[in-house]
PDB file of N, CA and C in Angstrom:
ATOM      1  N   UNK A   1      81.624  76.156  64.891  1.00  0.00           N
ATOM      2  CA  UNK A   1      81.916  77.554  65.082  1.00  0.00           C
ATOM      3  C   UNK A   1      83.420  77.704  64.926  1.00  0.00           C
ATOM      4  N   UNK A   2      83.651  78.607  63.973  1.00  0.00           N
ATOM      5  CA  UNK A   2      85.189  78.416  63.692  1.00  0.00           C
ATOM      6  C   UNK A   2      85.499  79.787  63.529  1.00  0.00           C
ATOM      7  N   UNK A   3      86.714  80.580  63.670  1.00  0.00           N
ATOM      8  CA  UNK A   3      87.079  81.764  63.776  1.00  0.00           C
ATOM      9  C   UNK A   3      87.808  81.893  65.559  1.00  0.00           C
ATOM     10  N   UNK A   4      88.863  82.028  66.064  1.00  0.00           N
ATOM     11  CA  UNK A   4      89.117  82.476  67.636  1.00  0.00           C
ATOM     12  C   UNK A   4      88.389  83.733  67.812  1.00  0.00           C
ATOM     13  N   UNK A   5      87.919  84.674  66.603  1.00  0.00           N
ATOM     14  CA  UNK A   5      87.535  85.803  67.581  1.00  0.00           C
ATOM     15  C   UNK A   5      86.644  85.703  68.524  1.00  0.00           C
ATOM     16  N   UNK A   6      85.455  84.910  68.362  1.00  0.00           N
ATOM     17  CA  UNK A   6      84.252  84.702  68.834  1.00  0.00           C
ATOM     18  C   UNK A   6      84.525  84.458  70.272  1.00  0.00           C
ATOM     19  N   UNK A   7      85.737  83.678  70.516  1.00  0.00           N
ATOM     20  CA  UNK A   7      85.871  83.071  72.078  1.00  0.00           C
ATOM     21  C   UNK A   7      86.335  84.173  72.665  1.00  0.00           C
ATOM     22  N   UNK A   8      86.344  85.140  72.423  1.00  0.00           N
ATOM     23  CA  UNK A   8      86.943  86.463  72.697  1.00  0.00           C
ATOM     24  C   UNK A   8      85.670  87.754  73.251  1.00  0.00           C
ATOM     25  N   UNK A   9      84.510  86.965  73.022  1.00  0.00           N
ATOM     26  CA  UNK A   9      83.336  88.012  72.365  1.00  0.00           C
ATOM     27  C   UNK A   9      82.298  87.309  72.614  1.00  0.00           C
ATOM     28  N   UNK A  10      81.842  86.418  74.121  1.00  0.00           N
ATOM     29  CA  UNK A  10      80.925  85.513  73.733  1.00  0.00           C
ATOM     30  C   UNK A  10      79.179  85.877  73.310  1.00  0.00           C
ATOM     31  N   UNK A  11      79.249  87.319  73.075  1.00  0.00           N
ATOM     32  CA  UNK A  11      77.830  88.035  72.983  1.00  0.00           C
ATOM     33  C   UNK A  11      77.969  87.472  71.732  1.00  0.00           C
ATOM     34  N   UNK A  12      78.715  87.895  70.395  1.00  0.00           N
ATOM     35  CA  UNK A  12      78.915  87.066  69.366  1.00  0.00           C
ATOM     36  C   UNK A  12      78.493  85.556  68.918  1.00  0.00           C
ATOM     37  N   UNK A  13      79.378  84.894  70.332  1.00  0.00           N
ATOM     38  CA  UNK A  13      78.833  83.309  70.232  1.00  0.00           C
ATOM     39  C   UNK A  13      77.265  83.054  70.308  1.00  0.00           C
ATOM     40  N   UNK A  14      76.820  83.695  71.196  1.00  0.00           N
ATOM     41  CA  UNK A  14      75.064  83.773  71.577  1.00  0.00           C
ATOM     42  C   UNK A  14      74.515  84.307  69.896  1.00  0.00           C
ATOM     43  N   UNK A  15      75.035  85.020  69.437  1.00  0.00           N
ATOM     44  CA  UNK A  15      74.222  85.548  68.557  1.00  0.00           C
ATOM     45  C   UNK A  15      74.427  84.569  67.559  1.00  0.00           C
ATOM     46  N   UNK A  16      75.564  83.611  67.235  1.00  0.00           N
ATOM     47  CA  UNK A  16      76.103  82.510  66.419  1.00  0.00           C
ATOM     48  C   UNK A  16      74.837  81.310  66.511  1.00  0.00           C
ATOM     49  N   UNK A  17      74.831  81.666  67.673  1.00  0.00           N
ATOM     50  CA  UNK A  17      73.976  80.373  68.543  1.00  0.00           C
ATOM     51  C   UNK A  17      72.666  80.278  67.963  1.00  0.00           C
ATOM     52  N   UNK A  18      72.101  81.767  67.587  1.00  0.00           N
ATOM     53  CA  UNK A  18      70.709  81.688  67.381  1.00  0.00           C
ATOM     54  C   UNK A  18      70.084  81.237  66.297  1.00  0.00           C
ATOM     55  N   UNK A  19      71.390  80.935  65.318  1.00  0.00           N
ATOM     56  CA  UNK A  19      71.133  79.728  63.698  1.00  0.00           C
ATOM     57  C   UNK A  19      71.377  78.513  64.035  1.00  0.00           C
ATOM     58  N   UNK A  20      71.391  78.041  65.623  1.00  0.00           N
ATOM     59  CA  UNK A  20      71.326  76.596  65.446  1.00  0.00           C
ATOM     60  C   UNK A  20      69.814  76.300  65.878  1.00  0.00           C
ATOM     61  N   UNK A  21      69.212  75.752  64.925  1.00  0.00           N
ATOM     62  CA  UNK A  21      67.790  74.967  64.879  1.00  0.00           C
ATOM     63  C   UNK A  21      67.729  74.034  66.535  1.00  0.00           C
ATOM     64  N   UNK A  22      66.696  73.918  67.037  1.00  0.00           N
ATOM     65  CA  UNK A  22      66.219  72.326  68.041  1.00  0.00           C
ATOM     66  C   UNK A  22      66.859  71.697  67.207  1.00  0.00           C
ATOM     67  N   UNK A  23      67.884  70.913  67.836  1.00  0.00           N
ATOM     68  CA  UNK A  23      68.204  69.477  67.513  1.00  0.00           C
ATOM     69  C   UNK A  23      69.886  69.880  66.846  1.00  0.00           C
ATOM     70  N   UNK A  24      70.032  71.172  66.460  1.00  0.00           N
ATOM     71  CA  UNK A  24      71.475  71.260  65.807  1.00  0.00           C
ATOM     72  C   UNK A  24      72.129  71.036  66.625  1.00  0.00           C
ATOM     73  N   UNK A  25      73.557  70.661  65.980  1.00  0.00           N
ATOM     74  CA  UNK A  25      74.855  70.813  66.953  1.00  0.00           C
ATOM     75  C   UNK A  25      76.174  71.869  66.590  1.00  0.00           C
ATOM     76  N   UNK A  26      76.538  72.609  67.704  1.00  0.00           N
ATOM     77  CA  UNK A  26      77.551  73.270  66.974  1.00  0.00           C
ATOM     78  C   UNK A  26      79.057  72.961  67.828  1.00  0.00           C
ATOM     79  N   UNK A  27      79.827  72.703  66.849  1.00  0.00           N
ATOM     80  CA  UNK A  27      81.560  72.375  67.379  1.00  0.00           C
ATOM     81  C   UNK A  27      82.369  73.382  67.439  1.00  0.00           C
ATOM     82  N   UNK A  28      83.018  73.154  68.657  1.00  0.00           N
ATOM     83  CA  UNK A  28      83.699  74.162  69.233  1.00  0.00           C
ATOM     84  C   UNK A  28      85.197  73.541  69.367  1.00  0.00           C
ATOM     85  N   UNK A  29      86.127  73.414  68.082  1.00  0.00           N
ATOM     86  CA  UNK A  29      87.350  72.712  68.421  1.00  0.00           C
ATOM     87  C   UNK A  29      88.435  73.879  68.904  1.00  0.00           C
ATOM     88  N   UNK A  30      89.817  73.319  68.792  1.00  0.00           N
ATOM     89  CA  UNK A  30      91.115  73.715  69.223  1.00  0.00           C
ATOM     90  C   UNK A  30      90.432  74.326  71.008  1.00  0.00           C
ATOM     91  N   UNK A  31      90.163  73.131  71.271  1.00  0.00           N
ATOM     92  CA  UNK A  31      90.382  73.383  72.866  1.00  0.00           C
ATOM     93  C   UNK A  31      91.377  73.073  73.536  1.00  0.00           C
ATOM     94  N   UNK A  32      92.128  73.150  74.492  1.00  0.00           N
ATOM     95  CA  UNK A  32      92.862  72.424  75.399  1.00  0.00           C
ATOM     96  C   UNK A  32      92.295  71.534  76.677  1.00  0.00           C
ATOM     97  N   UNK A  33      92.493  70.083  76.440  1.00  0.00           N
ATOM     98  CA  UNK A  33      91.533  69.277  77.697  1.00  0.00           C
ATOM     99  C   UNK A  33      91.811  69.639  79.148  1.00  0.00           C
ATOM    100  N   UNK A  34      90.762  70.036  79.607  1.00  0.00           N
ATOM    101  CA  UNK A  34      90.689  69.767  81.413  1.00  0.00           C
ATOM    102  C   UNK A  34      91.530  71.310  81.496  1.00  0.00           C
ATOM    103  N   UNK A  35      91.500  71.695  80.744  1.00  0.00           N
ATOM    104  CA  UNK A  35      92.260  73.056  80.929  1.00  0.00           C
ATOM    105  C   UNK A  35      90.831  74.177  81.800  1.00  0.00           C
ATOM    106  N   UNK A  36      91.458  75.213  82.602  1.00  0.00           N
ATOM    107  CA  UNK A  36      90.098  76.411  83.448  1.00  0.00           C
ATOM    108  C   UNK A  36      90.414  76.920  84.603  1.00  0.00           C
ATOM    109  N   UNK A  37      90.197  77.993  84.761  1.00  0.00           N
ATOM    110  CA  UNK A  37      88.930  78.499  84.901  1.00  0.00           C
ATOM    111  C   UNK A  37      89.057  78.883  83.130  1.00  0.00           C
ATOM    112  N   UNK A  38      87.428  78.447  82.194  1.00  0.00           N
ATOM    113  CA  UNK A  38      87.272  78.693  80.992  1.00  0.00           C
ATOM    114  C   UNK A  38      85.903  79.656  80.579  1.00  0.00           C
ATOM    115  N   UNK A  39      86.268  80.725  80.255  1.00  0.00           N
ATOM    116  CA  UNK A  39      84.637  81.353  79.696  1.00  0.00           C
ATOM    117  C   UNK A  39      84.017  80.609  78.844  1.00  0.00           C
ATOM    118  N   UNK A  40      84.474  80.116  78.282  1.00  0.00           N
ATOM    119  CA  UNK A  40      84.207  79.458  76.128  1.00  0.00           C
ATOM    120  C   UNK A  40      83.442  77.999  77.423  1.00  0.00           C
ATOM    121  N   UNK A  41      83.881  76.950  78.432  1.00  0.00           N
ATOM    122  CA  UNK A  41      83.919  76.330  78.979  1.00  0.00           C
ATOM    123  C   UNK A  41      82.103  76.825  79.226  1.00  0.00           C
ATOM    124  N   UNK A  42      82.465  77.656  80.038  1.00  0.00           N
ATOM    125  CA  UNK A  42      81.188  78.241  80.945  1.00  0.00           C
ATOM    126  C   UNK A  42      80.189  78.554  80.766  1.00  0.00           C
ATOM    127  N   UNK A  43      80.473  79.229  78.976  1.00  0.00           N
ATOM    128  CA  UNK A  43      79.169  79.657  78.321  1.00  0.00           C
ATOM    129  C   UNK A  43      78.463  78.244  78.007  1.00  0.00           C
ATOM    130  N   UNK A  44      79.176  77.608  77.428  1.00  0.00           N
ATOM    131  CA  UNK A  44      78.365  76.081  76.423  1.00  0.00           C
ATOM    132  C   UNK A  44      78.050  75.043  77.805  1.00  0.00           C
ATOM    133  N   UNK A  45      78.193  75.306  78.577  1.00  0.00           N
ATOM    134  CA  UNK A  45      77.650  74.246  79.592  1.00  0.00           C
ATOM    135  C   UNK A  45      76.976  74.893  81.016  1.00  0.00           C
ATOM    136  N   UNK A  46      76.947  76.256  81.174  1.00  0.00           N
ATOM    137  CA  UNK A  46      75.837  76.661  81.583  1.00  0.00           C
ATOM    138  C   UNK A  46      74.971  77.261  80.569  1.00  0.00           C
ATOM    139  N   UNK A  47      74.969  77.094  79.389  1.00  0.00           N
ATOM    140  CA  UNK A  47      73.562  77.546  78.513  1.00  0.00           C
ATOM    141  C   UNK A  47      72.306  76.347  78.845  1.00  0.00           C
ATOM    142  N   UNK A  48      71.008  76.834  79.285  1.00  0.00           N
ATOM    143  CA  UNK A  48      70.091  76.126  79.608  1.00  0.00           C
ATOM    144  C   UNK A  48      69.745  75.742  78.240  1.00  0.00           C
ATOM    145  N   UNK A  49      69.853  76.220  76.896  1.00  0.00           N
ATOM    146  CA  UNK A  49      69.019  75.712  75.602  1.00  0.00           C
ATOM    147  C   UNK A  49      70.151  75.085  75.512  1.00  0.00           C
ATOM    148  N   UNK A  50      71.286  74.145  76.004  1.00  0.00           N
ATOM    149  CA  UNK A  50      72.396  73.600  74.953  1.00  0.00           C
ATOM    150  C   UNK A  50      72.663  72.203  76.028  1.00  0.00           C
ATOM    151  N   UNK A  51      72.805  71.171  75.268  1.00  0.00           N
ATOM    152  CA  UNK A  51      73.348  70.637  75.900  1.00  0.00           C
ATOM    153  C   UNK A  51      74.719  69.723  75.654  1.00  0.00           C
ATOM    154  N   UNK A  52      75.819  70.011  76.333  1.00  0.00           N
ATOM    155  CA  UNK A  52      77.230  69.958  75.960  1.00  0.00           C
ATOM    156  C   UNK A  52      78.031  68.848  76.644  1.00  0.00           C
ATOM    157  N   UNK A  53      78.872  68.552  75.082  1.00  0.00           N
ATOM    158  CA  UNK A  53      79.654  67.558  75.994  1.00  0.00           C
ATOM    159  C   UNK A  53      81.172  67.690  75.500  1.00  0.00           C
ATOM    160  N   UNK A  54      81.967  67.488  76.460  1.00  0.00           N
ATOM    161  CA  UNK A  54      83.296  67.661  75.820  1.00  0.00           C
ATOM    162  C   UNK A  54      84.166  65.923  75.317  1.00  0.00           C
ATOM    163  N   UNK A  55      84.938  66.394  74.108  1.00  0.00           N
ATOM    164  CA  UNK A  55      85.702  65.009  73.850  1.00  0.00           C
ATOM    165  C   UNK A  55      86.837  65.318  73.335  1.00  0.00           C
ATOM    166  N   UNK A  56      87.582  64.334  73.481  1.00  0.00           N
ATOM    167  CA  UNK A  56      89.327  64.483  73.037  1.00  0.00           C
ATOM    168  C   UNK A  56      89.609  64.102  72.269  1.00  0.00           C
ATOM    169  N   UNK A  57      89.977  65.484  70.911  1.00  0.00           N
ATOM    170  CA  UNK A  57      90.344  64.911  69.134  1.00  0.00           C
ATOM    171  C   UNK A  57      91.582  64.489  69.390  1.00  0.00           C
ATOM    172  N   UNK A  58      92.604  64.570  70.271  1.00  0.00           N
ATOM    173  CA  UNK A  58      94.062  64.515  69.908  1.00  0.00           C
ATOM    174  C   UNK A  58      93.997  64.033  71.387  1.00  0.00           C
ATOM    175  N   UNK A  59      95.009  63.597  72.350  1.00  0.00           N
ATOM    176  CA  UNK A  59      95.692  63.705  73.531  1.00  0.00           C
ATOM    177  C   UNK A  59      95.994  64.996  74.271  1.00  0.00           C
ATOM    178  N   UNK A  60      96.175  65.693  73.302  1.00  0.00           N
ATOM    179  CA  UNK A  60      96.629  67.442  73.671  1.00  0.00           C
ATOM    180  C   UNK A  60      95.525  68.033  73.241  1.00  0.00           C
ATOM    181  N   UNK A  61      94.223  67.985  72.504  1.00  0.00           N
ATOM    182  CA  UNK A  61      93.187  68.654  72.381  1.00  0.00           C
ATOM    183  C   UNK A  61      91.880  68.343  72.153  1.00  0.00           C
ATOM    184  N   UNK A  62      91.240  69.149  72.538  1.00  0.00           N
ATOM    185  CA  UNK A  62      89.728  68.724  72.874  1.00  0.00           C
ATOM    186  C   UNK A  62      88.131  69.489  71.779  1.00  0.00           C
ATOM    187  N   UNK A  63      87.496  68.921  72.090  1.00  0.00           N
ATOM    188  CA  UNK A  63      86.337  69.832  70.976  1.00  0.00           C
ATOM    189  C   UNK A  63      85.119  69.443  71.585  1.00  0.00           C
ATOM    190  N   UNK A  64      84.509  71.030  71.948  1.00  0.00           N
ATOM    191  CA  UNK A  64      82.772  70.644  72.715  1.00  0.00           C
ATOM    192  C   UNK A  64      81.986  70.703  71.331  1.00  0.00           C
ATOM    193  N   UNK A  65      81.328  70.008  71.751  1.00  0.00           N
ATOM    194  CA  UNK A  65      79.868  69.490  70.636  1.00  0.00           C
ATOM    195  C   UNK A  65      78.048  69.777  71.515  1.00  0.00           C
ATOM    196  N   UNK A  66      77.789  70.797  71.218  1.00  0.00           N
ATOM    197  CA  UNK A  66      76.768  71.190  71.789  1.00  0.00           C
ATOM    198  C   UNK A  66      75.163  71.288  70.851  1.00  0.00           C
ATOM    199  N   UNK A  67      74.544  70.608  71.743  1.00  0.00           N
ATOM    200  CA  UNK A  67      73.225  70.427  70.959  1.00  0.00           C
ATOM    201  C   UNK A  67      72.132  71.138  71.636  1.00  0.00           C
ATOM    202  N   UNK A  68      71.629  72.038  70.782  1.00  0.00           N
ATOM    203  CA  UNK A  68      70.761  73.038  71.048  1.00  0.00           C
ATOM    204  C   UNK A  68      69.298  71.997  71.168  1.00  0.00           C
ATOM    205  N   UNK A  69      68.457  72.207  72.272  1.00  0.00           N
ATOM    206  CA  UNK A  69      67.118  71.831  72.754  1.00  0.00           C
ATOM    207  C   UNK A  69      66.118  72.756  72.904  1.00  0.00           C
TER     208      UNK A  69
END
């Protein structure tokens, strides 16, 4: 998922969401690690169809990888 507006708009992200198939994954980079209170955070890891994990591309930044179930 690429564009910042979306993290801005997460009704958007949900609706992004609904072209990922069972079993897709969608990436969510230019995060900042351990950084929050986070909406973008909140949506992808309280979504009951997703299941999310966060990892660190850089030292200074992070990217969730969420797999739709």
């Amino acid at each position: 998922m690429d564009g910042a507006g979306w993290k801005l708009d997460l009704a958007a992200a949900a609706r992004m969401l609904e072209l990922v198939a069972p079993g897709g994954l969608a990436v969510v980079d230019d995060m900042t690690p351990g950084y929050g209170p986070d909406p973008v955070r909140d949506f992808f890891f309280g979504n009951s169809e997703l299941v999310t994990i966060e990892i660190l591309t850089t030292p200074e930044t992070a990217a969730l990888l969420a797999t739709r179930v």
